[in-house]
N, C-alpha and C. Protein backbone atom coordinates (compact mmCIF):
# COMPACT_ATOMS: atom_id res chain seq x y z
N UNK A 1 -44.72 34.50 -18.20
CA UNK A 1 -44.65 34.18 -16.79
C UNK A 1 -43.19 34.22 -16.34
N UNK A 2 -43.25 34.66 -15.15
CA UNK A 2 -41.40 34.82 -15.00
C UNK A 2 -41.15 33.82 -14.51
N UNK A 3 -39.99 33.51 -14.68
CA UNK A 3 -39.18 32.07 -13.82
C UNK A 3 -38.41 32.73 -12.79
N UNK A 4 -38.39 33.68 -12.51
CA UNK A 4 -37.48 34.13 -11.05
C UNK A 4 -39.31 34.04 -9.85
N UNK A 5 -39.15 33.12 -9.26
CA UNK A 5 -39.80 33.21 -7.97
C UNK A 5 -39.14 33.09 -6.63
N UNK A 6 -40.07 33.47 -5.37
CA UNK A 6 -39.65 33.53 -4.65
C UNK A 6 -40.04 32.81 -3.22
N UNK A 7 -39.78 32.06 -2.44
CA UNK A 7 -39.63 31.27 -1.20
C UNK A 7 -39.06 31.64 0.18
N UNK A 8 -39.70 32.10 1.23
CA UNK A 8 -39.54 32.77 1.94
C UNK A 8 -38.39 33.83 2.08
N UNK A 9 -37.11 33.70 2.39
CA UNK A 9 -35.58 34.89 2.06
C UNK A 9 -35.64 34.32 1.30
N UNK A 10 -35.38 33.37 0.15
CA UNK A 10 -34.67 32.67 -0.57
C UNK A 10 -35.28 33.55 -2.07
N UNK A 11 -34.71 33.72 -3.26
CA UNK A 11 -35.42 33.78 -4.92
C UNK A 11 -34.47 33.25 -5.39
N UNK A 12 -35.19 32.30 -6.77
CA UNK A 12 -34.99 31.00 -7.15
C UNK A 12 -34.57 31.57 -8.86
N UNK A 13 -33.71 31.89 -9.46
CA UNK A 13 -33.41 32.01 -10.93
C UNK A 13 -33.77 30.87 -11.81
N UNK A 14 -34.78 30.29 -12.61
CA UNK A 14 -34.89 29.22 -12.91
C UNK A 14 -35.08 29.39 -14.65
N UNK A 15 -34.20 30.50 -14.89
CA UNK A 15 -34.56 31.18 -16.36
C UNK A 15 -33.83 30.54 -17.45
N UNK A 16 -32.87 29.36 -17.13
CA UNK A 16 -31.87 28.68 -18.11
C UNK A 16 -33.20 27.59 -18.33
N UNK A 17 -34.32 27.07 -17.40
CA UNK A 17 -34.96 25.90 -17.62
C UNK A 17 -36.14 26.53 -18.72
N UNK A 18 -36.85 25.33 -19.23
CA UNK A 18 -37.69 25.39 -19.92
C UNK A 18 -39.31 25.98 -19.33
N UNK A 19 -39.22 25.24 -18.14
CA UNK A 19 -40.62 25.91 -17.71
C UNK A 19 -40.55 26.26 -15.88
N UNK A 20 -41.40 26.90 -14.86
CA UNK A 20 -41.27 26.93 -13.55
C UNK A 20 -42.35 27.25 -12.90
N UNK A 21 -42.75 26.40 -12.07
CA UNK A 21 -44.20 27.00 -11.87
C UNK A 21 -44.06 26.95 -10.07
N UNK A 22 -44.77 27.68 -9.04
CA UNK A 22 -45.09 27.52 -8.07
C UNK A 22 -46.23 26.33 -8.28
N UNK A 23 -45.85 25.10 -6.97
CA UNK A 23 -46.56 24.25 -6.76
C UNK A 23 -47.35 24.22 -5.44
N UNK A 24 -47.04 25.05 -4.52
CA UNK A 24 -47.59 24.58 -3.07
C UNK A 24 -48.73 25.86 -3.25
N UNK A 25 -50.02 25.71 -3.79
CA UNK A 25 -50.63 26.66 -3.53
C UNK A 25 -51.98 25.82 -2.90
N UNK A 26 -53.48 26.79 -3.08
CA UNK A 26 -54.38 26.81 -2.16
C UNK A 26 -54.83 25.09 -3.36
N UNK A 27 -55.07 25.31 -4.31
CA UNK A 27 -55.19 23.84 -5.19
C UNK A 27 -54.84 22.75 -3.77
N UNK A 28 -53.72 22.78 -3.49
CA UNK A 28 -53.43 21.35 -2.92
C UNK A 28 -53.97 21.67 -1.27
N UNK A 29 -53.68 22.85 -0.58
CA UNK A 29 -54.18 23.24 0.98
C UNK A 29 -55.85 22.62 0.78
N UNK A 30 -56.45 23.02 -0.48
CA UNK A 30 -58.31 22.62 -0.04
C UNK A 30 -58.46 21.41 -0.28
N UNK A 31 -57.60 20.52 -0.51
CA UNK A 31 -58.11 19.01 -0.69
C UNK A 31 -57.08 18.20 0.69
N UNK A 32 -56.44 19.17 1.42
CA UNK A 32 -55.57 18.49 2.13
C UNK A 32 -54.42 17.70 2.26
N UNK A 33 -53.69 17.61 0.36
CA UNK A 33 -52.89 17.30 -0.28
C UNK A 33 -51.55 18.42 0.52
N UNK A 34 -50.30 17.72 0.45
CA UNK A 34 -48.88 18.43 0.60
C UNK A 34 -48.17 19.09 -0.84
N UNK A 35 -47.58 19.66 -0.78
CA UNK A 35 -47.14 19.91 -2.01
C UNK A 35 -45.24 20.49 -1.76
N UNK A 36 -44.56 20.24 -2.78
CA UNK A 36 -43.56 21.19 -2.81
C UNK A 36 -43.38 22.18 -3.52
N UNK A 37 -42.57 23.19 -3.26
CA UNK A 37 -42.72 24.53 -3.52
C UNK A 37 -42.59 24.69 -5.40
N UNK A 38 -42.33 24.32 -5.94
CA UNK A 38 -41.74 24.36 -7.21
C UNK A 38 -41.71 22.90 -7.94
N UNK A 39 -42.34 22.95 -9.00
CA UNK A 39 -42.03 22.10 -10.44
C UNK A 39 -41.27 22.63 -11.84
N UNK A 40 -40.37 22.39 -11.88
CA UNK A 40 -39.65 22.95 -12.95
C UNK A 40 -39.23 21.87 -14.25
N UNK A 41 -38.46 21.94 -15.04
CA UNK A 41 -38.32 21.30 -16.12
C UNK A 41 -37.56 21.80 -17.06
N UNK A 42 -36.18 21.08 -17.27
CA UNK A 42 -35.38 21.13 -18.53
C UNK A 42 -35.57 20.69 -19.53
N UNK A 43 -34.53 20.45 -20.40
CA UNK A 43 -34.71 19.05 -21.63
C UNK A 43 -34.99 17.85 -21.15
N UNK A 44 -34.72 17.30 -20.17
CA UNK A 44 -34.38 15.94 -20.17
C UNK A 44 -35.13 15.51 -18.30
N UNK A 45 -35.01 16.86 -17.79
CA UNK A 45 -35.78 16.10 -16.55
C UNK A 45 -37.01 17.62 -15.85
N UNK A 46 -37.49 16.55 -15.10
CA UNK A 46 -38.45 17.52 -13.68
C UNK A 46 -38.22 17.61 -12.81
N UNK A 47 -38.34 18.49 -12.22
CA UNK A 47 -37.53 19.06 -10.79
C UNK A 47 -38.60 19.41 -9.32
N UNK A 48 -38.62 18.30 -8.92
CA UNK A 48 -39.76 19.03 -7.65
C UNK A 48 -39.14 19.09 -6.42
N UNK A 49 -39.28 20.71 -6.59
CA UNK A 49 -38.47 21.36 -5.47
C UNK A 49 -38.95 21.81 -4.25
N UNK A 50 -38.27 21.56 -3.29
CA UNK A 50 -38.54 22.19 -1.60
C UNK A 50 -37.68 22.78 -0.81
N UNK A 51 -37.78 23.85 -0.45
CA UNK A 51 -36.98 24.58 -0.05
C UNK A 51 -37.17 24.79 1.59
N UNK A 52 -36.70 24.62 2.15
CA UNK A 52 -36.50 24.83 3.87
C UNK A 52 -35.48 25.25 4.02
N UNK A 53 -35.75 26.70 4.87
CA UNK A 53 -35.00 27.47 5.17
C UNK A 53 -34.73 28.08 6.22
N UNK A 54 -34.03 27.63 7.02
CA UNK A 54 -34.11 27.82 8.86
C UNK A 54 -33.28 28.89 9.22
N UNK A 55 -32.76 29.71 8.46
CA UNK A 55 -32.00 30.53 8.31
C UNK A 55 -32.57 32.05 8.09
N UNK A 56 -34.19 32.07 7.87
CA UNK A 56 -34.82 33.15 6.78
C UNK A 56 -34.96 33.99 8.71
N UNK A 57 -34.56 35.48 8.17
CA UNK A 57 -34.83 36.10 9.43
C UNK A 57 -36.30 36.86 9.48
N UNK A 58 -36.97 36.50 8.27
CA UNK A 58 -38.25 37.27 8.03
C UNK A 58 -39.63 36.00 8.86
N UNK A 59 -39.09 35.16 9.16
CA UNK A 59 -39.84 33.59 9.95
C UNK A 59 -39.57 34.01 11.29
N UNK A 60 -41.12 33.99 11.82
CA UNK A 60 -41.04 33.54 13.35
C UNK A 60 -40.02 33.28 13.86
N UNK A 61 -39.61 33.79 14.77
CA UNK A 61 -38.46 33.12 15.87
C UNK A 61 -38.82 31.85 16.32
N UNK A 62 -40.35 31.62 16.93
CA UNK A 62 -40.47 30.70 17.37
C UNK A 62 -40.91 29.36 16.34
N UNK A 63 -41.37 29.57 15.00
CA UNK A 63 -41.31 29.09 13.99
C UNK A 63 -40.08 28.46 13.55
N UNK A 64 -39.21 29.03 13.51
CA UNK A 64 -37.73 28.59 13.14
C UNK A 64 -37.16 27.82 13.96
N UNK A 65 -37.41 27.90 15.51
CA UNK A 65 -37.00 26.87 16.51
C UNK A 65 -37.47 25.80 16.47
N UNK A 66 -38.92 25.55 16.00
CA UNK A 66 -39.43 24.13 15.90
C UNK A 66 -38.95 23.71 14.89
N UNK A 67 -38.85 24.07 13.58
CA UNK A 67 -38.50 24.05 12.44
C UNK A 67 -37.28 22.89 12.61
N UNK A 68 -36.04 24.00 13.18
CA UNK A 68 -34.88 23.72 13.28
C UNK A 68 -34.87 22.57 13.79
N UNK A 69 -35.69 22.49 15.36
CA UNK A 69 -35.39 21.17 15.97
C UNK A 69 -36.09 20.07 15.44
N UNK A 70 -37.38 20.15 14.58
CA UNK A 70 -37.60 19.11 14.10
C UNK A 70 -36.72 18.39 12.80
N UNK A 71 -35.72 19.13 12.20
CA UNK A 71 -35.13 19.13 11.44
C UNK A 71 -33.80 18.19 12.29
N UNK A 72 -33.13 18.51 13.44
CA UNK A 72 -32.08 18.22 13.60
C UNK A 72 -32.93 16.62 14.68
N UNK A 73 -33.69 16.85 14.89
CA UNK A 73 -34.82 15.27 15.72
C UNK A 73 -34.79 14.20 14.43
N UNK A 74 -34.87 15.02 12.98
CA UNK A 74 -35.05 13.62 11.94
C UNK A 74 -33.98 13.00 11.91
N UNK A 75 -32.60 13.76 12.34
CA UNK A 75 -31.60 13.08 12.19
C UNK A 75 -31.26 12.09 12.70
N UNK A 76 -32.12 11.90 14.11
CA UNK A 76 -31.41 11.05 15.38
C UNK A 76 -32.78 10.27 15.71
N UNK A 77 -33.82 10.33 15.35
CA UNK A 77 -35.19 9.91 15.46
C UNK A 77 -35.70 8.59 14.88
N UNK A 78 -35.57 7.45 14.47
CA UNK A 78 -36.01 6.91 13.74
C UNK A 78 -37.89 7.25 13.48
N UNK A 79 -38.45 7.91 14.36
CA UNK A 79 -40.02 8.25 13.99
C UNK A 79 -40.40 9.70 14.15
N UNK A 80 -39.46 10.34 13.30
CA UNK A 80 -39.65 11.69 13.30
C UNK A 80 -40.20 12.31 12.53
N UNK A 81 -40.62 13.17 12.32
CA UNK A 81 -42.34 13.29 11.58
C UNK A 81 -41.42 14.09 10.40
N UNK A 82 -40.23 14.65 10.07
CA UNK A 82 -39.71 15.50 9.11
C UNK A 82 -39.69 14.79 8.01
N UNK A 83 -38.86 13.36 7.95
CA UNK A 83 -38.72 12.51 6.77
C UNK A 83 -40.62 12.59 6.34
N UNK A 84 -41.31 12.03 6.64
CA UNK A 84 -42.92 11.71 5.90
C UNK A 84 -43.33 12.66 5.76
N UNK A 85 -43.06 13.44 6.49
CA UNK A 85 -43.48 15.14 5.62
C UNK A 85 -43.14 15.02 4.29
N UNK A 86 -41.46 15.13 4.27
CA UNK A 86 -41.19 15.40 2.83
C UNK A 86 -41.64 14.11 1.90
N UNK A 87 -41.80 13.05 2.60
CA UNK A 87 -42.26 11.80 1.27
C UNK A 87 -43.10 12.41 0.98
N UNK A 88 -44.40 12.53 1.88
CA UNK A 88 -45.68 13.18 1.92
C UNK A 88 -45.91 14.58 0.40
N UNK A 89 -45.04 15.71 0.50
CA UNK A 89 -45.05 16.47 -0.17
C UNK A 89 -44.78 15.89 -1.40
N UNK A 90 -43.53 15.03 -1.59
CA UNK A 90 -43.84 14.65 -3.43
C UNK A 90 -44.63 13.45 -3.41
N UNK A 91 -44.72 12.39 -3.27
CA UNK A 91 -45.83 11.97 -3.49
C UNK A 91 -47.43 12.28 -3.39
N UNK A 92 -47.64 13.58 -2.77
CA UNK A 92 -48.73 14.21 -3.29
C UNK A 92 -48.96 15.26 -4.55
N UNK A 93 -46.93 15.84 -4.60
CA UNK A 93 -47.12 16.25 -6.09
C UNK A 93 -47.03 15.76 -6.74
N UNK A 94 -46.76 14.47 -6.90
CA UNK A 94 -46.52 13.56 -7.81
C UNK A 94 -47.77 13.11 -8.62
N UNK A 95 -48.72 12.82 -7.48
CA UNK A 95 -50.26 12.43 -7.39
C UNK A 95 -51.15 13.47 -8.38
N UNK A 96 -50.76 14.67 -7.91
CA UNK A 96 -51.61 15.90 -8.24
C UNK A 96 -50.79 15.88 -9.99
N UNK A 97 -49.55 15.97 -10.38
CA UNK A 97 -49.18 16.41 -11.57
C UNK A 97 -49.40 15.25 -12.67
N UNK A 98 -49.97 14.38 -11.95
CA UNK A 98 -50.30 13.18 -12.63
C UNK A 98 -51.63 13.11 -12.99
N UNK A 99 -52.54 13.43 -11.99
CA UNK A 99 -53.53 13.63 -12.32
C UNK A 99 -54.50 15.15 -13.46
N UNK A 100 -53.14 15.80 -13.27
CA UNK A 100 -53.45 16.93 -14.31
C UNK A 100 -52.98 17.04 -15.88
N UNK A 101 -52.70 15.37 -16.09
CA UNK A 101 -52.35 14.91 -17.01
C UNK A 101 -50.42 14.97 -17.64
N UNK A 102 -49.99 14.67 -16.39
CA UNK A 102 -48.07 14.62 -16.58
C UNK A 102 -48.21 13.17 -16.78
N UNK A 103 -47.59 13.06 -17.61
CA UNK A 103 -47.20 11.52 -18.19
C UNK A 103 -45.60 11.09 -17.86
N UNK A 104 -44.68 12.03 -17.18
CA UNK A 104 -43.36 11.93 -16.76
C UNK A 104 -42.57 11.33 -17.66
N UNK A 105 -42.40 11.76 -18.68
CA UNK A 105 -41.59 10.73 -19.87
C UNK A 105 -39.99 11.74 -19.74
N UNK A 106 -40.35 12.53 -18.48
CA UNK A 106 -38.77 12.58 -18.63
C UNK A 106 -38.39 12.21 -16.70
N UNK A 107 -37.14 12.42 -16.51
CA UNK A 107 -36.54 11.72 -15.36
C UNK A 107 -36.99 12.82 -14.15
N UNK A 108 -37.74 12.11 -13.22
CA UNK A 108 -38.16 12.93 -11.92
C UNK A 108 -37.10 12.46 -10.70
N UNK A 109 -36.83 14.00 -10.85
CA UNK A 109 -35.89 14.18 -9.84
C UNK A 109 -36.19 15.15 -8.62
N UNK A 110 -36.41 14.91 -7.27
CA UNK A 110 -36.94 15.32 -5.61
C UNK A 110 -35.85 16.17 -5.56
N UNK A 111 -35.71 17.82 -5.45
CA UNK A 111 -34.85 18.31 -4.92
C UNK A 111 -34.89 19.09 -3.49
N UNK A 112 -34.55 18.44 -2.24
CA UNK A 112 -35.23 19.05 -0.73
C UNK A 112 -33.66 20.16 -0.64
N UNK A 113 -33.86 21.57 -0.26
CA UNK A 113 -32.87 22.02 -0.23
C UNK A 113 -33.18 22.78 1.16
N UNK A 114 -31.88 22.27 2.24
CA UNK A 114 -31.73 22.35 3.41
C UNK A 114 -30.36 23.61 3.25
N UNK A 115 -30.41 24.76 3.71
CA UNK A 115 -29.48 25.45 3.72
C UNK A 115 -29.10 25.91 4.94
N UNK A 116 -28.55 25.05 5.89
CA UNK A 116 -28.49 24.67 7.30
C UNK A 116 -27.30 24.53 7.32
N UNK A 117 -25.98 25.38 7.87
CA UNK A 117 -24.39 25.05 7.79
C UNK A 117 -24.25 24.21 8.70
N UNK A 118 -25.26 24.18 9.78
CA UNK A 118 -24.67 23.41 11.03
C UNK A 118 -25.25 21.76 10.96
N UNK A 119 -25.79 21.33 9.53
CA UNK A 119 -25.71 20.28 9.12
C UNK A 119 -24.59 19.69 8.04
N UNK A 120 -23.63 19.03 8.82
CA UNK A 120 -23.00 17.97 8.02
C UNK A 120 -22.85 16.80 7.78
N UNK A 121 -22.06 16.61 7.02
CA UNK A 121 -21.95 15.54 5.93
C UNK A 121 -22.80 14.45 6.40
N UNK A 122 -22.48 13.81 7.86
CA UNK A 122 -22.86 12.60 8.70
C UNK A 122 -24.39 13.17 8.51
N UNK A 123 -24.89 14.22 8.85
CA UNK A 123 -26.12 14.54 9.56
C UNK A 123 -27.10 14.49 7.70
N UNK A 124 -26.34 14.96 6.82
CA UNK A 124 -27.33 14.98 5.62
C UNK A 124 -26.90 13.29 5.28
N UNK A 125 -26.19 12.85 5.19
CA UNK A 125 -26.62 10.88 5.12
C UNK A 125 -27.37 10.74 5.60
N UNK A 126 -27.68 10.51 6.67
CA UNK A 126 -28.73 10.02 7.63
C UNK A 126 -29.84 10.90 7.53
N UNK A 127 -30.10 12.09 7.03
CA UNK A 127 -31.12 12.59 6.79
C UNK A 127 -31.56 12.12 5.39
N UNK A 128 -30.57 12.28 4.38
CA UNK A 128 -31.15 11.40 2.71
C UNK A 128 -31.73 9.96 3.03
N UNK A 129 -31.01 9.41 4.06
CA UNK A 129 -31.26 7.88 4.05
C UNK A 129 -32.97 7.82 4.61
N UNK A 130 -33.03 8.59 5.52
CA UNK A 130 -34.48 8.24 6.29
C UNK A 130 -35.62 9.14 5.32
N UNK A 131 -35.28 9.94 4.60
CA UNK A 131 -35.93 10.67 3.55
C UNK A 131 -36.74 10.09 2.40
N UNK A 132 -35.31 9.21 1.64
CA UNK A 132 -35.41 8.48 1.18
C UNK A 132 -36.53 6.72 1.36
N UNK A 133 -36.67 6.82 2.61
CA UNK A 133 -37.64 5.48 2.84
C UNK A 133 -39.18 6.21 3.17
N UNK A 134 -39.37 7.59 2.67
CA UNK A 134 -40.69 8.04 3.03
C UNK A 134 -41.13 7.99 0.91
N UNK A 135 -39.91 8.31 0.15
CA UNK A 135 -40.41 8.42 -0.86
C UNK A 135 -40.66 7.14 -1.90
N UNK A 136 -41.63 7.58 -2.43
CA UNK A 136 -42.58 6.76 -3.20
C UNK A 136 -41.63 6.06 -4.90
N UNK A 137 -40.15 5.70 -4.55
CA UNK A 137 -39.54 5.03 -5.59
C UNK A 137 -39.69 4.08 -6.24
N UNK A 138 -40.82 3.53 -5.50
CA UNK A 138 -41.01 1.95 -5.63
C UNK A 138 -42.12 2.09 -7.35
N UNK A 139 -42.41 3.65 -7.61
CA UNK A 139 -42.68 3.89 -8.85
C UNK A 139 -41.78 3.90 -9.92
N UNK A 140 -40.63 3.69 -9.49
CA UNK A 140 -39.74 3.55 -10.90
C UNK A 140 -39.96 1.86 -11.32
N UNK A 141 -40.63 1.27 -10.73
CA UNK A 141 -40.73 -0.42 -11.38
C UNK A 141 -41.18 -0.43 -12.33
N UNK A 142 -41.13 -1.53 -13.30
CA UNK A 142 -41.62 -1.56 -14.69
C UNK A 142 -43.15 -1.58 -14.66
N UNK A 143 -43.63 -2.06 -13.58
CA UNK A 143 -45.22 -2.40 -13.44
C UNK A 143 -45.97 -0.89 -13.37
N UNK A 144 -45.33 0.13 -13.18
CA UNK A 144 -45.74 1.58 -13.09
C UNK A 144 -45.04 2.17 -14.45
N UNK A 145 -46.61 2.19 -15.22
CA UNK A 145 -45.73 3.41 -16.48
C UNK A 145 -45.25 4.36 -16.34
N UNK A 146 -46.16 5.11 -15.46
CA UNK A 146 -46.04 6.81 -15.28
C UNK A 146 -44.32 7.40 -15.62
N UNK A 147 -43.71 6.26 -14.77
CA UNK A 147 -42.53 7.10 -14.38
C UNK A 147 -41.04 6.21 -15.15
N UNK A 148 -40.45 7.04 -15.76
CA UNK A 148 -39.43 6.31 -16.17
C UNK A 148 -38.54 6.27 -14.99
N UNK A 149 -37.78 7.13 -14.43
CA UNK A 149 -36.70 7.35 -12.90
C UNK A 149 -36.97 8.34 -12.23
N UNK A 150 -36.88 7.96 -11.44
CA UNK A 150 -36.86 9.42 -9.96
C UNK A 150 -35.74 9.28 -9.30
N UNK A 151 -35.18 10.06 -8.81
CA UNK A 151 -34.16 10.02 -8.59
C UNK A 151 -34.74 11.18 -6.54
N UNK A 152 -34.02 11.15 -5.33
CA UNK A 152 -34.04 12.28 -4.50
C UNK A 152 -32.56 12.90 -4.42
N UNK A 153 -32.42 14.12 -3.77
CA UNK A 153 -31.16 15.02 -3.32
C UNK A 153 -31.18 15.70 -2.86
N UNK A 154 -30.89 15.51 -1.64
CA UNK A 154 -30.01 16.58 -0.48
C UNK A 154 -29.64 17.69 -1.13
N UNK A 155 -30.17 18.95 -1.08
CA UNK A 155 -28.59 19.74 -1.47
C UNK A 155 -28.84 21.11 -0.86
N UNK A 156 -27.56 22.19 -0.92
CA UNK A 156 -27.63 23.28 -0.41
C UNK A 156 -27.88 24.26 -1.65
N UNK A 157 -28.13 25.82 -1.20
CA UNK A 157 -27.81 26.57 -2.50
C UNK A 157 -26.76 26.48 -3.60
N UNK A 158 -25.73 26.59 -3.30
CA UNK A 158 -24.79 26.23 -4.00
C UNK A 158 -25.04 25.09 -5.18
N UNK A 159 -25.49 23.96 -4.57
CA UNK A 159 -25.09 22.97 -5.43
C UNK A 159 -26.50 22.80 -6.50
N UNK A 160 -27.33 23.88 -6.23
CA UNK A 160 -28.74 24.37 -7.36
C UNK A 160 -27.90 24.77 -8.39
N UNK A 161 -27.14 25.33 -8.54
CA UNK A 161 -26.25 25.81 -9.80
C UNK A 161 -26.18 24.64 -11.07
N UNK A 162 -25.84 23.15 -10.36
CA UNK A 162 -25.36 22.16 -10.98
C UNK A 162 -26.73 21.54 -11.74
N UNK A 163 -28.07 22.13 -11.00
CA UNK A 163 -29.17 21.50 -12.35
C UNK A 163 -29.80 23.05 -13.17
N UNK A 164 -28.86 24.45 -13.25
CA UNK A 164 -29.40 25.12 -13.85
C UNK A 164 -30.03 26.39 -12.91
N UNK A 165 -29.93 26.24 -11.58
CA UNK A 165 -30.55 27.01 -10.68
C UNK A 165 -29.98 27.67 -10.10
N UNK A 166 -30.30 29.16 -10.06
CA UNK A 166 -29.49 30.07 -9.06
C UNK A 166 -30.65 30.40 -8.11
N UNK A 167 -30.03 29.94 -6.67
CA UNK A 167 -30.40 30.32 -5.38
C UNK A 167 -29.96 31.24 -4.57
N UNK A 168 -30.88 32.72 -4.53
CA UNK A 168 -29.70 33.85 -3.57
C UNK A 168 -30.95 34.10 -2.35
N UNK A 169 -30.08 34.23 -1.78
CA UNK A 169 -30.84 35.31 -0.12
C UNK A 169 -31.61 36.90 -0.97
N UNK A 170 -32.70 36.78 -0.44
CA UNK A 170 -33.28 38.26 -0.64
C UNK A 170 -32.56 39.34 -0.03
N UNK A 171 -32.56 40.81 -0.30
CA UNK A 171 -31.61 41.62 0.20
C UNK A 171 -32.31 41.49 1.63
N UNK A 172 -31.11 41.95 2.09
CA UNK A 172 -31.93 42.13 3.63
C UNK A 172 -31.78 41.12 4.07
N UNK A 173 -31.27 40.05 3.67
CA UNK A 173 -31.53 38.64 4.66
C UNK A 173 -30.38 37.99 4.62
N UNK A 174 -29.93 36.92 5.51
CA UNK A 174 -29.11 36.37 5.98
C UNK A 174 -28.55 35.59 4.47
N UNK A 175 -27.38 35.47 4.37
CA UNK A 175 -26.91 35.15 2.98
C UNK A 175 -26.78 33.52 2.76
């Protein structure tokens, strides 16, 4: 199975990790479950990945405008539907990889990757922070086996490098 997949412009090199699977398929659409795009896995941790990409020129125009603005509304919104989306998506993969028998004995780590220049520093705080109160951490307590740590992160392409991941623009598309 190859570990290079692909997410709208975006393909994902995930060939240094141990395993990579597409997660958002029809499995989770027919039960009405969210999912994020990717579950991956090194030595030591799991990676459930989401990729949003407001940048992809192969997306609706008018797709990308809601996109965008619901994206830049979570920032300034306290009830903006973007943060519970993304809780929504891992705690339903969370749900689903659990139930397909993941026992998480290694460290789960949320990776949402926003590759948006015209979000900074101020704007991804306040986006981790309100992100962060949609996801389901309150599973790292001792009273929950499943999970030893979860950890979430903000990040751009670039900083995929730092768990093993190369993130490039498809040819043809905005870099």
């Amino acid at each position: 199975m190859s570990k290079v997949l692909e997410e709208g412009n975006l393909r994902f090199d995930f060939s240094t990790l141990l395993s990579a699977e597409r997660f958002d398929d029809k499995r989770n659409n027919a039960y009405g479950m969210k999912a994020v795009d990717f579950v991956v896995e090194d030595a030591e941790r799991m990676f459930f990945i989401e990729a949003k990409d407001y940048q992809n020129p192969s997306a609706p125009a008018g797709r990308r405008k809601t996109d965008y603005e619901m994206l830049i509304t979570a920032v300034n919104d306290k009830g903006a539907i973007f943060p519970i989306e993304m809780g929504a998506k891992i705690k339903d993969s969370l749900l689903r990889k659990f139930a397909e028998g993941g026992t998480f004995s290694k460290k789960v780590v949320y990776l949402l990757l926003i590759n948006l220049d015209k979000l900074g520093a101020f704007e991804r705080g306040m986006l981790t922070e309100k992100i962060c109160g949609h996801i389901p951490t309150g599973l790292n307590e001792s009273r929950f086996c499943a999970f030893t740590s979860m950890e979430f992160r903000l990040v751009n392409a670039e900083q995929l490098n730092n768990y093993g991941i190369v993130c490039t623009a498809i040819a043809g598309g905005a870099e």
